[in-house]
N, C-alpha and C. Protein backbone atom coordinates (compact mmCIF):
# COMPACT_ATOMS: atom_id res chain seq x y z
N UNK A 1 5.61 5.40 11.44
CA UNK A 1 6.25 6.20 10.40
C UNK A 1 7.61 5.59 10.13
N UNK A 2 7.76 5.33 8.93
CA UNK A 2 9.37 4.83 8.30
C UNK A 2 10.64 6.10 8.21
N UNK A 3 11.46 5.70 8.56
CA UNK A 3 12.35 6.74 8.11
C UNK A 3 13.87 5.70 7.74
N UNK A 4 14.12 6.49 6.60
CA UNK A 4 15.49 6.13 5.54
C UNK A 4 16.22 7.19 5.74
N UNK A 5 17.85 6.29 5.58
CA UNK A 5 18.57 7.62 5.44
C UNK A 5 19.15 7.43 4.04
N UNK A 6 19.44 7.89 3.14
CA UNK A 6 20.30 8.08 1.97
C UNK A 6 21.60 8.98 2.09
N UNK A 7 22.48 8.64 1.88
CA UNK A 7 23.64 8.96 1.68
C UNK A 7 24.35 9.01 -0.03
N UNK A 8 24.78 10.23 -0.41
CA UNK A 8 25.24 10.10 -1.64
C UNK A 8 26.45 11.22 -1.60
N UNK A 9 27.40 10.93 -2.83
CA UNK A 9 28.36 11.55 -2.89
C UNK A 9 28.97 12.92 -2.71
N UNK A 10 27.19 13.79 -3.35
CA UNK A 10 27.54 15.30 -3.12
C UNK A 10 26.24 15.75 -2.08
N UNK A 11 25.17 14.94 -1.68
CA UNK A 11 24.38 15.01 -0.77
C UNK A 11 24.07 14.24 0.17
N UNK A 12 23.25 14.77 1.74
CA UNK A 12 22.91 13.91 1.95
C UNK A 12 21.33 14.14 2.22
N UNK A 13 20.53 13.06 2.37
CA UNK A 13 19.00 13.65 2.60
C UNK A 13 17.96 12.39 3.27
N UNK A 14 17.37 13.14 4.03
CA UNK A 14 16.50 12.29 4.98
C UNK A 14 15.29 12.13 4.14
N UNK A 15 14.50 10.61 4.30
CA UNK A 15 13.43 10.71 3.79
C UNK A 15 12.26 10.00 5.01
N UNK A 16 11.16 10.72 4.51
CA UNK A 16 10.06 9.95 5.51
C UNK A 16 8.44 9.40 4.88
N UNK A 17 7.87 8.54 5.36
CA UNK A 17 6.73 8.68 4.93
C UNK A 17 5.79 9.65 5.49
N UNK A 18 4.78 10.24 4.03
CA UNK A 18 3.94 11.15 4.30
C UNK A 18 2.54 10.50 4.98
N UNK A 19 1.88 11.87 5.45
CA UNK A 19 0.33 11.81 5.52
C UNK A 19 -0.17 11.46 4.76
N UNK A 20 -1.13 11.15 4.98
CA UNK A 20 -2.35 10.94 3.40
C UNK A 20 -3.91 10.76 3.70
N UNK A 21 -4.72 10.74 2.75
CA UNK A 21 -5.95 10.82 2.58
C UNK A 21 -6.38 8.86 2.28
N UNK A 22 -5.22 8.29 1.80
CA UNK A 22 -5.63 6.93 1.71
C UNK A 22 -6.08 7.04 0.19
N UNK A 23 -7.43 6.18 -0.55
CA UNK A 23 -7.77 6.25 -1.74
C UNK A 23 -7.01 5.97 -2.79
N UNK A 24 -7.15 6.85 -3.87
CA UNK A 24 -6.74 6.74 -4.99
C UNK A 24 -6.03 5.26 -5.76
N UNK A 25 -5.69 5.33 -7.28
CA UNK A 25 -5.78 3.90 -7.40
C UNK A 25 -7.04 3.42 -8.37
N UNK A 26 -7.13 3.02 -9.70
CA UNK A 26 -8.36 2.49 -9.91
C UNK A 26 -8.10 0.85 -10.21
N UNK A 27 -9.08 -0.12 -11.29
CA UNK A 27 -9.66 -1.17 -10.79
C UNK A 27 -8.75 -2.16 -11.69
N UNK A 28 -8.25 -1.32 -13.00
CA UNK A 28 -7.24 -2.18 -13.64
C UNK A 28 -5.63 -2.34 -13.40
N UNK A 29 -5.81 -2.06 -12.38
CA UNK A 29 -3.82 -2.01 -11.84
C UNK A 29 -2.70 -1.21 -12.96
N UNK A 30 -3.09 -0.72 -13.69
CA UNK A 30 -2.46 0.45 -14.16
C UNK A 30 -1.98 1.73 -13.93
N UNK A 31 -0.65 1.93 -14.06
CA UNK A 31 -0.41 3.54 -13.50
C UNK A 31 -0.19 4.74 -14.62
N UNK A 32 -0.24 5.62 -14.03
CA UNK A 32 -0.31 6.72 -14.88
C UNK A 32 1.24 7.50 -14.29
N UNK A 33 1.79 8.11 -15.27
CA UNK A 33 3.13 9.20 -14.60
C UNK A 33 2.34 10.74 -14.92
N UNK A 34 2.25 11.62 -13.92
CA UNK A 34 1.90 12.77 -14.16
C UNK A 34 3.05 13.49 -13.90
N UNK A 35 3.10 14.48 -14.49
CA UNK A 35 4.44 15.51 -14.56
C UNK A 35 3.56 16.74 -13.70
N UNK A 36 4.13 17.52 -12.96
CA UNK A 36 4.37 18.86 -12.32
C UNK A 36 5.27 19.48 -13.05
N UNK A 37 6.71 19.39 -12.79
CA UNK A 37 7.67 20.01 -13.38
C UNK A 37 8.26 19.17 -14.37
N UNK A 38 9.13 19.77 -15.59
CA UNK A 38 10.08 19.33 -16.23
C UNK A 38 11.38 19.47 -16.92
N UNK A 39 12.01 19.49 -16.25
CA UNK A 39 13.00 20.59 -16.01
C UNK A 39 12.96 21.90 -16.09
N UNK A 40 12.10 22.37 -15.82
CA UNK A 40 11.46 23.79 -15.42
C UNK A 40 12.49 24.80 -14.56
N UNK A 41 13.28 25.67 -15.61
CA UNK A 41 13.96 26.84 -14.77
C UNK A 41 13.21 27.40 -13.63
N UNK A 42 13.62 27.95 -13.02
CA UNK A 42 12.84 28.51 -11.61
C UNK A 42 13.97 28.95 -11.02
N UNK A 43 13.73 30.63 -10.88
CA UNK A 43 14.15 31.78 -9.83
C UNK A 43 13.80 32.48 -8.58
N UNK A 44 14.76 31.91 -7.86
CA UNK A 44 13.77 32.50 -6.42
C UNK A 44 15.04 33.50 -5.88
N UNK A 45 14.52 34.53 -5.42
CA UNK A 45 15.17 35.52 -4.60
C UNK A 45 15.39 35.11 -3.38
N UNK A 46 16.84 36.00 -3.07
CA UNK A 46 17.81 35.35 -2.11
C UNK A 46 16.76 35.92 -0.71
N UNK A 47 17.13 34.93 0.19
CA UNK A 47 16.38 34.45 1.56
C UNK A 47 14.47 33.90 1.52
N UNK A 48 14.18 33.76 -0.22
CA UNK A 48 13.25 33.20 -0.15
C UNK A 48 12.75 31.29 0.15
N UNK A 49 11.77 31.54 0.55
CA UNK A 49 11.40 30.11 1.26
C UNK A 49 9.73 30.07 1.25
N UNK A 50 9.22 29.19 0.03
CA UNK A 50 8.31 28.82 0.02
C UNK A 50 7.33 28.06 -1.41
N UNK A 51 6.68 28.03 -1.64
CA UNK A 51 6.08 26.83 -2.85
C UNK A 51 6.71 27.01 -4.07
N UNK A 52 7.43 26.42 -4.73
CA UNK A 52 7.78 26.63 -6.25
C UNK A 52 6.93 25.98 -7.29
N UNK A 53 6.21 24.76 -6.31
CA UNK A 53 5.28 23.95 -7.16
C UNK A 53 4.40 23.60 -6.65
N UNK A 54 3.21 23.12 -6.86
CA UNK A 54 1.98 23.13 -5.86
C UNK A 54 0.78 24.02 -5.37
N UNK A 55 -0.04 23.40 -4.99
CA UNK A 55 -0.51 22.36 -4.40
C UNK A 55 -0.75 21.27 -5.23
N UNK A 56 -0.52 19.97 -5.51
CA UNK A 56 -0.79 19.26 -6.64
C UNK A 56 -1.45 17.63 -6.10
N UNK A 57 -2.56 17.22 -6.49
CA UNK A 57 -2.95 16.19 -5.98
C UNK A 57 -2.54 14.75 -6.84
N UNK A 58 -2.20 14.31 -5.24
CA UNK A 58 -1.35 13.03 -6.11
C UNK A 58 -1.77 11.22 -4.94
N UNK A 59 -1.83 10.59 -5.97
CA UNK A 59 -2.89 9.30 -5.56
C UNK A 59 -1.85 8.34 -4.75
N UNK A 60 -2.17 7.65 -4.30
CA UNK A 60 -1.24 6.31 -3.52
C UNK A 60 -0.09 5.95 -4.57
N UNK A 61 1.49 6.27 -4.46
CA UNK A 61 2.05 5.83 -5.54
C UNK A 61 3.70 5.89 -5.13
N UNK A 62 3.91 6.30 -6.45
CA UNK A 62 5.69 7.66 -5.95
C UNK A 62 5.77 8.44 -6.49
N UNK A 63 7.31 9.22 -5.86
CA UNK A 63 7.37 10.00 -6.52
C UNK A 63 8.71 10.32 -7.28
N UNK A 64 9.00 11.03 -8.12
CA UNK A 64 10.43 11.39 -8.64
C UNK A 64 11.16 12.70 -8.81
N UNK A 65 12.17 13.11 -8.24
CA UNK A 65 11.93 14.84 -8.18
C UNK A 65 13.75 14.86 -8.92
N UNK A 66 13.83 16.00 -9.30
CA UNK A 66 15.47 16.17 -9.52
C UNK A 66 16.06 17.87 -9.21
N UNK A 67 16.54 18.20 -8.72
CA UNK A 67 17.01 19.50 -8.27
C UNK A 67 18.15 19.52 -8.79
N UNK A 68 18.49 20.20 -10.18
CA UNK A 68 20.06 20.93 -10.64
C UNK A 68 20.36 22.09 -10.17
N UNK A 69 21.14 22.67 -9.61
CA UNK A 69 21.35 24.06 -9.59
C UNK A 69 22.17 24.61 -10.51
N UNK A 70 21.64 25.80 -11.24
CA UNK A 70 22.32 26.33 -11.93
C UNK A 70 23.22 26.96 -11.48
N UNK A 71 23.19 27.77 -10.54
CA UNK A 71 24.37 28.77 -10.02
C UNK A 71 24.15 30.16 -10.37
N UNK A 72 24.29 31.17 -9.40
CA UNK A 72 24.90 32.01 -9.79
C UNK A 72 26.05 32.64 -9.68
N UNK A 73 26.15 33.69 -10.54
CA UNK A 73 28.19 33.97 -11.04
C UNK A 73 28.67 32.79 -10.97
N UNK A 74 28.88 31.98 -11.19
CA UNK A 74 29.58 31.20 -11.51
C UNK A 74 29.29 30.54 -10.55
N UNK A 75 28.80 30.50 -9.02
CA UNK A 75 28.92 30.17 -7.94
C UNK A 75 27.39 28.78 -7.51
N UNK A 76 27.44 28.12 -6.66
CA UNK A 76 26.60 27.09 -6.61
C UNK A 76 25.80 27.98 -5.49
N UNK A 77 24.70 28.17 -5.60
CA UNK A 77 23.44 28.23 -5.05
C UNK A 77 23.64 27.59 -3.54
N UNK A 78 22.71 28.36 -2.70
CA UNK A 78 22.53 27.37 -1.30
C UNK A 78 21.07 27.19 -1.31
N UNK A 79 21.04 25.72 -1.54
CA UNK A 79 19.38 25.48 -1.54
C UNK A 79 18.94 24.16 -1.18
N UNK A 80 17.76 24.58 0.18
CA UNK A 80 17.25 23.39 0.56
C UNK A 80 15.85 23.38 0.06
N UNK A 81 15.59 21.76 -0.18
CA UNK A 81 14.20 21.34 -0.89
C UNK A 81 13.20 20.33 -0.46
N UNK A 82 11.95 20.46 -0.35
CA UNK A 82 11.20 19.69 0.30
C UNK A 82 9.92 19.32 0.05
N UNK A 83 9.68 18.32 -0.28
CA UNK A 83 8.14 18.06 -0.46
C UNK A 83 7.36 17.70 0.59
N UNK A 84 6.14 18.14 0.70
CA UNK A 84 5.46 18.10 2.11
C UNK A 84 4.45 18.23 1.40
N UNK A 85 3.26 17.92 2.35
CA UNK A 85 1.95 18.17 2.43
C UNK A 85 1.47 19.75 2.63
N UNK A 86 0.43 19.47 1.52
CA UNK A 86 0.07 21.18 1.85
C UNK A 86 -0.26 21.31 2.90
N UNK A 87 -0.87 20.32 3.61
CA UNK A 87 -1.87 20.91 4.93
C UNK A 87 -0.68 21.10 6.02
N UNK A 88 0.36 20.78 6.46
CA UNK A 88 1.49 21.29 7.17
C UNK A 88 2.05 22.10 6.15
N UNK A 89 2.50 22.58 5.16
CA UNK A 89 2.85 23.82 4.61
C UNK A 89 1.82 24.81 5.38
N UNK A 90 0.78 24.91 4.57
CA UNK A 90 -0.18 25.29 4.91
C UNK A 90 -0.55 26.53 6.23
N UNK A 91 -0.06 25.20 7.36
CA UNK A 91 -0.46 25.72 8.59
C UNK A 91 0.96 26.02 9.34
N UNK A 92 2.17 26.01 8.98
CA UNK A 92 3.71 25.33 9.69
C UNK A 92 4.41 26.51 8.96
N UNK A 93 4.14 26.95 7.47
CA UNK A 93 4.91 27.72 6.50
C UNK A 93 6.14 27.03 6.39
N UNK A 94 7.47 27.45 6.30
CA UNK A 94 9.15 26.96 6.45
C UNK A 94 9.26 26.61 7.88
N UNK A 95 8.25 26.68 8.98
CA UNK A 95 9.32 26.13 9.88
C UNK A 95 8.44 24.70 10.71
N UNK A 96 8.54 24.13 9.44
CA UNK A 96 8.08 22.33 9.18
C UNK A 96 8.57 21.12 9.94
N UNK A 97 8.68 20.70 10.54
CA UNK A 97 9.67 19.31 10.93
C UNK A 97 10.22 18.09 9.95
N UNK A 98 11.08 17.76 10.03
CA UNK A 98 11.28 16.66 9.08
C UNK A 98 10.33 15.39 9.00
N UNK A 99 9.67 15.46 10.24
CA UNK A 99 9.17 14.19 10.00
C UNK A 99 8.00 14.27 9.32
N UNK A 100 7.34 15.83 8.70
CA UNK A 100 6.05 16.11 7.96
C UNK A 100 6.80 16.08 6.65
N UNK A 101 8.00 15.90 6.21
CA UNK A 101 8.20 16.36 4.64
C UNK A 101 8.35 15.04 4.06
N UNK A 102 8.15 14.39 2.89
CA UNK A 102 8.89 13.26 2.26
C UNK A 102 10.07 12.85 1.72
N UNK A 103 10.57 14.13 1.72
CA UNK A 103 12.50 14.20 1.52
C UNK A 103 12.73 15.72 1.89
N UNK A 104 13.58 15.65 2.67
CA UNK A 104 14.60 17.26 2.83
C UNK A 104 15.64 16.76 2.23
N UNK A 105 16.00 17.66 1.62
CA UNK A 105 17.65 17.65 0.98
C UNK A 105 18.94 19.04 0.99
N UNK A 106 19.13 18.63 1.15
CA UNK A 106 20.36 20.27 0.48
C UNK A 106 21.08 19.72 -0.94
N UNK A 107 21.21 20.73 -1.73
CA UNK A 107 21.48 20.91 -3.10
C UNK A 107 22.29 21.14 -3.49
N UNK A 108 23.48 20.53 -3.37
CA UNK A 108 25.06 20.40 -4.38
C UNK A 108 24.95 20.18 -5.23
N UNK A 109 25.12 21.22 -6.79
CA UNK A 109 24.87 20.83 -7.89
C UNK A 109 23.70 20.00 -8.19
N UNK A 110 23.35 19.23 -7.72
CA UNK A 110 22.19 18.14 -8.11
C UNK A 110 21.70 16.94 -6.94
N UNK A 111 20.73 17.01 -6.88
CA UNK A 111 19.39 16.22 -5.80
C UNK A 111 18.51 15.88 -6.42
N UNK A 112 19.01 14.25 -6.29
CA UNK A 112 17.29 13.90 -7.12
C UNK A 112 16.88 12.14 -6.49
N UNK A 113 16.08 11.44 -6.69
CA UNK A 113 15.60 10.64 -5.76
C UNK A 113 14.31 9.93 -6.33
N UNK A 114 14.07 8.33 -5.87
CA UNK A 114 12.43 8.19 -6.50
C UNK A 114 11.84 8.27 -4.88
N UNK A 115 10.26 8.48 -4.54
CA UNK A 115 10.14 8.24 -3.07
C UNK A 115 9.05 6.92 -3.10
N UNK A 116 9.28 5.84 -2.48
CA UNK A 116 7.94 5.05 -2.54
C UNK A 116 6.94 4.94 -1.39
N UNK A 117 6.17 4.84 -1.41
CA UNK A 117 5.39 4.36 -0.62
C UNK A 117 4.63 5.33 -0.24
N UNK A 118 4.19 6.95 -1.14
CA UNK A 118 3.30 7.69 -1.30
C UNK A 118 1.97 8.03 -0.81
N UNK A 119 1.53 8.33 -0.21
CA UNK A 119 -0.10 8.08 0.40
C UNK A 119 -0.99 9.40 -0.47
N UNK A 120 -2.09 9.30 -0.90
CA UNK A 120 -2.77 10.39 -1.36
C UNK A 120 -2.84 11.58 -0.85
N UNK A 121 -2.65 12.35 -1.61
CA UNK A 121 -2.65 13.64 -0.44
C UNK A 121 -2.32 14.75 -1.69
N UNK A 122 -2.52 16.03 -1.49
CA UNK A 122 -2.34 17.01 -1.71
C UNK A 122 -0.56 17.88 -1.43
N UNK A 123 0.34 17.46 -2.47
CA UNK A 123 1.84 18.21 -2.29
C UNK A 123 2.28 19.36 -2.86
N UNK A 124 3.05 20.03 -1.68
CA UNK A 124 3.80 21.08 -2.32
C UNK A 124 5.19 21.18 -2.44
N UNK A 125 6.09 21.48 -3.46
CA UNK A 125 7.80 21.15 -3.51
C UNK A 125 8.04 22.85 -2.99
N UNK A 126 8.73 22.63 -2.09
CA UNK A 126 8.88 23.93 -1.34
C UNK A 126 10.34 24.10 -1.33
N UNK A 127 11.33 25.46 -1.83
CA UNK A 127 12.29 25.56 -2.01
C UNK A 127 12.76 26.83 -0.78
N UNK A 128 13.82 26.74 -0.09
CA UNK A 128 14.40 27.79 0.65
C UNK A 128 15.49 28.14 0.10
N UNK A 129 15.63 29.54 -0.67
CA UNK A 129 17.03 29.82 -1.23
C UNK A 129 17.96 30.97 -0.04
N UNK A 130 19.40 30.11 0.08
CA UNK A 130 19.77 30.43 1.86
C UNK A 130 20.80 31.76 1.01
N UNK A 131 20.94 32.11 -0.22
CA UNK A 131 21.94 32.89 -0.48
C UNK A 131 21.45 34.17 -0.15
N UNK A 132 22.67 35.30 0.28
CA UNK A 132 22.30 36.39 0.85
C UNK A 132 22.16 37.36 -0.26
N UNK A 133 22.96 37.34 -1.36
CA UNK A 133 22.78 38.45 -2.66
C UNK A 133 22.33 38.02 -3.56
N UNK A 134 22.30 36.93 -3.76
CA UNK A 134 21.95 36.45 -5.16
C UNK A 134 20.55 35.68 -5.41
N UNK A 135 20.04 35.61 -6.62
CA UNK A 135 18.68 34.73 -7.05
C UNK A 135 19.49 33.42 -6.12
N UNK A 136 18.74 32.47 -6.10
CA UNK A 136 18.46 30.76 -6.65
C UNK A 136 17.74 30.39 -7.74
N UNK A 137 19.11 29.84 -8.50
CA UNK A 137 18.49 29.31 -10.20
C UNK A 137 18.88 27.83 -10.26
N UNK A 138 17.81 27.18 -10.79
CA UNK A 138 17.76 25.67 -10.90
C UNK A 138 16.88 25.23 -11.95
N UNK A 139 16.38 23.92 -11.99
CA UNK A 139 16.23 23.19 -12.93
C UNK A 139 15.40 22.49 -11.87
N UNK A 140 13.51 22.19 -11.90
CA UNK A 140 13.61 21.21 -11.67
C UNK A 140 12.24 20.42 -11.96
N UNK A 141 12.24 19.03 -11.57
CA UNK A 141 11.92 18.08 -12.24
C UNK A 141 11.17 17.55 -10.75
N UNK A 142 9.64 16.91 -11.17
CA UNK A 142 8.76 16.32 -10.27
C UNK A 142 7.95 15.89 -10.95
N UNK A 143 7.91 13.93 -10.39
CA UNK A 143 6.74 13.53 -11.09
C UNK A 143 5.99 13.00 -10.14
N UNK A 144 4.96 11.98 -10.32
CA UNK A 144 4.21 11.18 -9.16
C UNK A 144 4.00 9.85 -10.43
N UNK A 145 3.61 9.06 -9.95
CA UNK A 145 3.11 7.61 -10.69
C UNK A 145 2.77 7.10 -9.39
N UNK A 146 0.98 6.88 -9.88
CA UNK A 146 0.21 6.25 -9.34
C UNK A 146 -1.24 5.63 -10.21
């Protein structure tokens, strides 16, 4: 298993390679970009933690995700984000290990990332909103190309 670290100005976030099923891929070396999200508002209630997107099947490839937070009152959101495999969602719920997800991040204003080296498999973008009174409101964005 590979593991990267990324470092950026208002985040930081671990990435790993996923599980997979192997496959996917056809015979003319062409890829396709499929969209999940696109910049898709999305509200989750405070201490929620679990699928915002998914289950979505996606072939040997990458991926591209972007997390804005909107805020509420004026205030920045506490929100961690993760793509994983359904089958550890699945069976693990939120309390996942890093080394099953393909990026954990925390969400300062904005998180976003390409991931390569993708394996087929079945994903879910799983959001934990850590605020105690308020929604989690964001913006977000997931593709795959494979």
């Amino acid at each position: 298993m590979m593991r990267t670290w990324l470092v950026g100005a208002v985040v930081v976030m671990s990435g790993a390679r996923g599980c997979g099923k192997g496959g996917g891929g056809g015979g003319s070396g062409a890829t396709t970009t499929y969209v999940y999200a696109s910049g898709d508002q999305v509200t989750e209630p405070p201490a929620f933690c679990g699928i915002v997107r998914g289950p979505e099947d996606v072939g040997d490839g990458s991926m591209h995700y972007e997390v804005d937070d909107i805020g509420t009152l004026g205030a920045a959101d506490t929100l961690e984000a993760v793509i994983i495999s359904d089958s550890f969602f699945s069976s693990e719920g939120c309390t996942f290990t890093a080394d099953q997800t393909l990026f954990e991040g925390s969400v300062i204003v904005s998180n976003s990332g390409t991931i390569t080296g993708v394996y087929a498999d079945s994903y879910d973008f799983v959001v934990a909103c850590g605020n105690y009174a308020t929604n989690c409101v964001f913006n977000l964005t997931w593709t795959a190309t494979y």
